[in-house]
PDB file of N, CA and C in Angstrom:
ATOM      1  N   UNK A   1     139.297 174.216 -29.416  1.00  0.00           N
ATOM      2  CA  UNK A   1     138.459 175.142 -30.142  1.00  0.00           C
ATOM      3  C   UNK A   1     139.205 176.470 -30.313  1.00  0.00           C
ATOM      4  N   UNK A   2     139.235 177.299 -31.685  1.00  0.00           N
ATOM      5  CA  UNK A   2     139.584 178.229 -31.789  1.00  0.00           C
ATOM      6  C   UNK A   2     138.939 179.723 -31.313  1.00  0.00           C
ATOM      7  N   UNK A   3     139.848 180.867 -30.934  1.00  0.00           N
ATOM      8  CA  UNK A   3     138.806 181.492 -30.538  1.00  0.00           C
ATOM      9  C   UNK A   3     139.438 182.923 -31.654  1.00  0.00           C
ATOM     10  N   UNK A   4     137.989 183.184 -31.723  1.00  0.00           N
ATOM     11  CA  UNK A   4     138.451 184.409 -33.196  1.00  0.00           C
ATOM     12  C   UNK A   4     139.605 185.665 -32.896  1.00  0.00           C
ATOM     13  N   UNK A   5     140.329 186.254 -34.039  1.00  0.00           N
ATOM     14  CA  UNK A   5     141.076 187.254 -33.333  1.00  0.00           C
ATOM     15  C   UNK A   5     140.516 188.599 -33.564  1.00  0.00           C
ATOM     16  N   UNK A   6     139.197 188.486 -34.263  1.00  0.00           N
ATOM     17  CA  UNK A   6     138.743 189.950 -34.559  1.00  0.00           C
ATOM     18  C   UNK A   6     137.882 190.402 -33.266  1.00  0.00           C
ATOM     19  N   UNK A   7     137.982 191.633 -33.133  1.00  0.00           N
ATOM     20  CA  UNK A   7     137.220 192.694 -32.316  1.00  0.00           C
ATOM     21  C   UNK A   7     136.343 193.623 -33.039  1.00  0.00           C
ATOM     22  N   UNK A   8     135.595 194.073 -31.744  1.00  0.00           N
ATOM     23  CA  UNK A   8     135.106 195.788 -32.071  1.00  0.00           C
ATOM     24  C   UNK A   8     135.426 196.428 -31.297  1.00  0.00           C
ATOM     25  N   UNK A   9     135.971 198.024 -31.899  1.00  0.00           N
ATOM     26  CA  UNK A   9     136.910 198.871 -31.295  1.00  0.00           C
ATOM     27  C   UNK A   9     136.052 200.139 -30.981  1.00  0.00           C
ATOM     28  N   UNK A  10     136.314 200.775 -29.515  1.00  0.00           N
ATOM     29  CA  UNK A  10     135.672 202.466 -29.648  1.00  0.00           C
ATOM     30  C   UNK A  10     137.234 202.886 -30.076  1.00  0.00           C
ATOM     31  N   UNK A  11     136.550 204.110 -31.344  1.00  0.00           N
ATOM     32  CA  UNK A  11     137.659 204.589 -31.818  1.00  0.00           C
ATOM     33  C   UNK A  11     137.013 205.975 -31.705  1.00  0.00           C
ATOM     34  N   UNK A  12     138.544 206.791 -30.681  1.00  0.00           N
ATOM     35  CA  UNK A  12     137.770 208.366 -30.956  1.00  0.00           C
ATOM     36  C   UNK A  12     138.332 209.149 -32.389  1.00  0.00           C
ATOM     37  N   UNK A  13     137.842 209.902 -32.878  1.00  0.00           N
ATOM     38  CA  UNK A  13     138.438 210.703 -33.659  1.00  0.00           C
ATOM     39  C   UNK A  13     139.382 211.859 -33.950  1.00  0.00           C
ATOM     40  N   UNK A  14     140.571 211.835 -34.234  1.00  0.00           N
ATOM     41  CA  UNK A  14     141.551 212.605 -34.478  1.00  0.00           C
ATOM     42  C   UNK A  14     141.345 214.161 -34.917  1.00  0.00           C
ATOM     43  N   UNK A  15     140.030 213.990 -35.741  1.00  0.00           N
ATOM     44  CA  UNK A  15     140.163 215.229 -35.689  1.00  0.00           C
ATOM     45  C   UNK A  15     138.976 216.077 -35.057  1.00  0.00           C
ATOM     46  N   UNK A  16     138.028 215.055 -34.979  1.00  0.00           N
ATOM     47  CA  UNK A  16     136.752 216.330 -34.170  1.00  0.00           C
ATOM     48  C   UNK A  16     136.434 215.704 -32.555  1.00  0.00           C
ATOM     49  N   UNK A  17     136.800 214.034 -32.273  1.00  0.00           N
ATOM     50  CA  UNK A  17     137.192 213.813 -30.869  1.00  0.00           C
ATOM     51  C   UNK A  17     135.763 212.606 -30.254  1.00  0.00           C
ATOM     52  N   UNK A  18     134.809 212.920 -31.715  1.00  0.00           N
ATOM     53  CA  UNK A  18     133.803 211.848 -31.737  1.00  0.00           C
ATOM     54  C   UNK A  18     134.390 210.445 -31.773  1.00  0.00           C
ATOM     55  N   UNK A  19     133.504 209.175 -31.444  1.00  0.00           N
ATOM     56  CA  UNK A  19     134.111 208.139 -30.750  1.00  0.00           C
ATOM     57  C   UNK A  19     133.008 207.212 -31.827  1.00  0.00           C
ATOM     58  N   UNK A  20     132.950 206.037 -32.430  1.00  0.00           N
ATOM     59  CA  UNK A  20     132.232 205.257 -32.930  1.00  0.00           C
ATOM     60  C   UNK A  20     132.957 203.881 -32.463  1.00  0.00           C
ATOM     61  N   UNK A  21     132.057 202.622 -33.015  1.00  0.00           N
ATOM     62  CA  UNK A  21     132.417 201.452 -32.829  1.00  0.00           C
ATOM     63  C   UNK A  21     133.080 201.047 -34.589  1.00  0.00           C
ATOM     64  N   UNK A  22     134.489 200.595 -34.726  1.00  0.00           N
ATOM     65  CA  UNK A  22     134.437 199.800 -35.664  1.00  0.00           C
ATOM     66  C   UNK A  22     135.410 198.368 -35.837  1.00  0.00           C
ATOM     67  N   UNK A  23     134.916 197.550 -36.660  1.00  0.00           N
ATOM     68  CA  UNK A  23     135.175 196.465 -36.117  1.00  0.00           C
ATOM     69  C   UNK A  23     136.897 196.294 -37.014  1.00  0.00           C
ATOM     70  N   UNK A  24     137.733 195.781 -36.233  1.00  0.00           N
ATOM     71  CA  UNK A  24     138.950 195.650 -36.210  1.00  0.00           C
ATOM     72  C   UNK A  24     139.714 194.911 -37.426  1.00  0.00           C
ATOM     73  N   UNK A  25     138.565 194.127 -38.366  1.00  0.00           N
ATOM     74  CA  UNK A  25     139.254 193.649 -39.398  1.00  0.00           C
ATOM     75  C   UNK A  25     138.168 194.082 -40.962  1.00  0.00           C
ATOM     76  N   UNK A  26     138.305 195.469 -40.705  1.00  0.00           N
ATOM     77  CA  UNK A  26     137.444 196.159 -41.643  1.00  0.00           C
ATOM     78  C   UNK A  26     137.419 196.194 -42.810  1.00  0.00           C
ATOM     79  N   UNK A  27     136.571 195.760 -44.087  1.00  0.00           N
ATOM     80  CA  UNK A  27     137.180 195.511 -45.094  1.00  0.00           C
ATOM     81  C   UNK A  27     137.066 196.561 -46.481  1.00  0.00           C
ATOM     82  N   UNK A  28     136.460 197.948 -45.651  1.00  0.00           N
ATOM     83  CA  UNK A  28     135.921 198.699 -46.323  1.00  0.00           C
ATOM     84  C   UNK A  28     136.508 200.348 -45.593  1.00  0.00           C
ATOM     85  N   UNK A  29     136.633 201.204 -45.886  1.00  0.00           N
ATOM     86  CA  UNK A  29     137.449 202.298 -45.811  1.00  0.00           C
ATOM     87  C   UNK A  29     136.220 202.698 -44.468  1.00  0.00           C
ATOM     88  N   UNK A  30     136.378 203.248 -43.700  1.00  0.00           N
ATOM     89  CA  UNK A  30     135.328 203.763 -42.420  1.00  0.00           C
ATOM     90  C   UNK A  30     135.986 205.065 -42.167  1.00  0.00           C
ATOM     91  N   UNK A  31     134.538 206.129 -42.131  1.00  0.00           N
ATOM     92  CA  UNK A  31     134.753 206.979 -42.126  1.00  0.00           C
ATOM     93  C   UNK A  31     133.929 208.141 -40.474  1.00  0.00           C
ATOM     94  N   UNK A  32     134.923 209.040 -40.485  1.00  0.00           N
ATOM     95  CA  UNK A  32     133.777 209.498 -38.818  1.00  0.00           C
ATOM     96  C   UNK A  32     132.370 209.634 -39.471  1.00  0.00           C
ATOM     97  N   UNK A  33     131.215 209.417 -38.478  1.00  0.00           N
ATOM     98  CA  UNK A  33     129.748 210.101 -38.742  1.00  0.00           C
ATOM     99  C   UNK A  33     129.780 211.425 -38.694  1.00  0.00           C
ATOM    100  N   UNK A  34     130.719 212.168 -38.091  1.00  0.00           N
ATOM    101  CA  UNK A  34     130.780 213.965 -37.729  1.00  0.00           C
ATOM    102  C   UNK A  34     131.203 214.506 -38.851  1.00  0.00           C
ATOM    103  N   UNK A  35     133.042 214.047 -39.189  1.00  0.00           N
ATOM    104  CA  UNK A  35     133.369 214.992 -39.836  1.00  0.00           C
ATOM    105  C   UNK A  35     133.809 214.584 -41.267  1.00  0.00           C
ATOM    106  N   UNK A  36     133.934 213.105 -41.455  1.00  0.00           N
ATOM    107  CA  UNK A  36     134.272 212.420 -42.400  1.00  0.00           C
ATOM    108  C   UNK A  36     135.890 212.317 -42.787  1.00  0.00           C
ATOM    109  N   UNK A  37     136.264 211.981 -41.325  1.00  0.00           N
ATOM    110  CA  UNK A  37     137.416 211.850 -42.014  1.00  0.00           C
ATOM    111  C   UNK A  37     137.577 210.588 -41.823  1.00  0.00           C
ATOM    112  N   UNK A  38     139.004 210.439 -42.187  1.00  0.00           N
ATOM    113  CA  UNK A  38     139.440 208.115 -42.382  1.00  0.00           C
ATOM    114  C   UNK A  38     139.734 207.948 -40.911  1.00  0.00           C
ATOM    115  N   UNK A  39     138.816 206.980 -40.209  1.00  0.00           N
ATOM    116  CA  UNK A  39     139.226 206.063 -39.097  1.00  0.00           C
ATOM    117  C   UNK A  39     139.762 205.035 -39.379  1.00  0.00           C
ATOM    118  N   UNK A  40     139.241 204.227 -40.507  1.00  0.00           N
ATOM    119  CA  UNK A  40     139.836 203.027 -41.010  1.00  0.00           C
ATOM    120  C   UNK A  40     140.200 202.613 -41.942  1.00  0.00           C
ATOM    121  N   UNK A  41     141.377 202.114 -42.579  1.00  0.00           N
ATOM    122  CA  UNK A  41     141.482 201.996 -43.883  1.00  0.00           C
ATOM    123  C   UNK A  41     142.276 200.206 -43.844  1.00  0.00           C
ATOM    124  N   UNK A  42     141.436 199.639 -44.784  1.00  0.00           N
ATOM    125  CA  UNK A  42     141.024 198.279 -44.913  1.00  0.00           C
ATOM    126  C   UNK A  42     142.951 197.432 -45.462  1.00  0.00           C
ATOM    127  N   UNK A  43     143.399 196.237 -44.730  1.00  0.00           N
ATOM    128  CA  UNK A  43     144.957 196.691 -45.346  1.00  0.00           C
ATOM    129  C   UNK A  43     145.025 194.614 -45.295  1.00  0.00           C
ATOM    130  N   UNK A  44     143.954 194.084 -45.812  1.00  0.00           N
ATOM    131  CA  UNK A  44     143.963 192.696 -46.328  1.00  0.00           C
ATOM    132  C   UNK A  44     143.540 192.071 -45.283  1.00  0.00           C
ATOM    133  N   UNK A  45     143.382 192.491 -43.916  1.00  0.00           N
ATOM    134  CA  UNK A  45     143.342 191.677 -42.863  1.00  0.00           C
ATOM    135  C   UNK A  45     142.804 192.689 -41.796  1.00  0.00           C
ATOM    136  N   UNK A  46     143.992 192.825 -41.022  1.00  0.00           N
ATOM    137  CA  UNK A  46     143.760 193.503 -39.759  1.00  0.00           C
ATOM    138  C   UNK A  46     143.503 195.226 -40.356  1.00  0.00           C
ATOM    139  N   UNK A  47     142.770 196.134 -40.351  1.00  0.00           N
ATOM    140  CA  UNK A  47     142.190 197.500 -41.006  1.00  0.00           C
ATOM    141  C   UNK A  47     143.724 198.276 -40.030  1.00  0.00           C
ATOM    142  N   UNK A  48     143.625 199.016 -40.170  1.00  0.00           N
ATOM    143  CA  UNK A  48     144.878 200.145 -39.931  1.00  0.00           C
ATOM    144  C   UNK A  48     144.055 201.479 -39.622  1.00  0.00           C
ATOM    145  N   UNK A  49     144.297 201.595 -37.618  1.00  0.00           N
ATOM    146  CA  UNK A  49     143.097 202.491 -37.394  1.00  0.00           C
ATOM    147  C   UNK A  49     143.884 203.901 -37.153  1.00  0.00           C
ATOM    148  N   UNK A  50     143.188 204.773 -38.114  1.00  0.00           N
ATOM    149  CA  UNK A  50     143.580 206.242 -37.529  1.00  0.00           C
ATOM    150  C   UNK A  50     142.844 207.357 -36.450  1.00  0.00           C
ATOM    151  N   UNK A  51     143.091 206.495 -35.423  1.00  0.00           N
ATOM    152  CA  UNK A  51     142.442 207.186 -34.265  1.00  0.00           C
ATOM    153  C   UNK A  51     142.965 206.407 -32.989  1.00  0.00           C
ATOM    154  N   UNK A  52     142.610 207.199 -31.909  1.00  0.00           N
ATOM    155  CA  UNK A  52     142.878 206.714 -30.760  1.00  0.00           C
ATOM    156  C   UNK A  52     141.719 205.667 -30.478  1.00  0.00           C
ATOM    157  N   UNK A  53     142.305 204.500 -29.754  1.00  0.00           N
ATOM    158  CA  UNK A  53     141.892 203.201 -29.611  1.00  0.00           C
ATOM    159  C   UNK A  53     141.188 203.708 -28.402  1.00  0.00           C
ATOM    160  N   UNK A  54     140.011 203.441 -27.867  1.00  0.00           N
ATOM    161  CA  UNK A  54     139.615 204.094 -26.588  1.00  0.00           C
ATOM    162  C   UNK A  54     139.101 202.632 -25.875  1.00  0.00           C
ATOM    163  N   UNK A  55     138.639 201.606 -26.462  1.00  0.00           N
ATOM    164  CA  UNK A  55     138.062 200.211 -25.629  1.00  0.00           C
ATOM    165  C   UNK A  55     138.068 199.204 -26.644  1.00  0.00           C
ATOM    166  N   UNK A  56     137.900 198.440 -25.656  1.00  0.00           N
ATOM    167  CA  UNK A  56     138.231 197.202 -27.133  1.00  0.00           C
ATOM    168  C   UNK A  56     137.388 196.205 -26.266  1.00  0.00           C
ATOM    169  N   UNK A  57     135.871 195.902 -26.792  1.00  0.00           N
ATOM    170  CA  UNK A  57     134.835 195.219 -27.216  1.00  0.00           C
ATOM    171  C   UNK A  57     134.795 193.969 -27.532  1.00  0.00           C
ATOM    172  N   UNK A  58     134.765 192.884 -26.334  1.00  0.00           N
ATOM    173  CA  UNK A  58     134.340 191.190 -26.819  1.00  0.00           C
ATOM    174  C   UNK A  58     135.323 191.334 -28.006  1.00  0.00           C
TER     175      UNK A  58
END
């Protein structure tokens, strides 16, 4: 049995230090709830996270 390679990530934010959950193969641009800047930007597969990785979630 296969076991999936996607996650959900706490990602803090680079620029104001807030922390959200997003999930690791994102297919849509994710942005902070605080300040709006790019945590995630969607790159065919695995998302490309701009923030510090803080836990990594099942």
């Amino acid at each position: 049995m296969r076991t999936p390679r996607s996650k959900f990530l706490k990602v803090r934010c680079r620029d104001c230090g807030s922390v959200q959950i997003v999930f690791s193969h994102a297919s849509t641009m994710v942005r902070c709830f605080v300040c709006g800047s790019t945590i995630a930007m969607p790159r065919g597969g695995k998302a490309k996270i701009n923030g510090e990785i803080v836990e990594v979630l099942g």
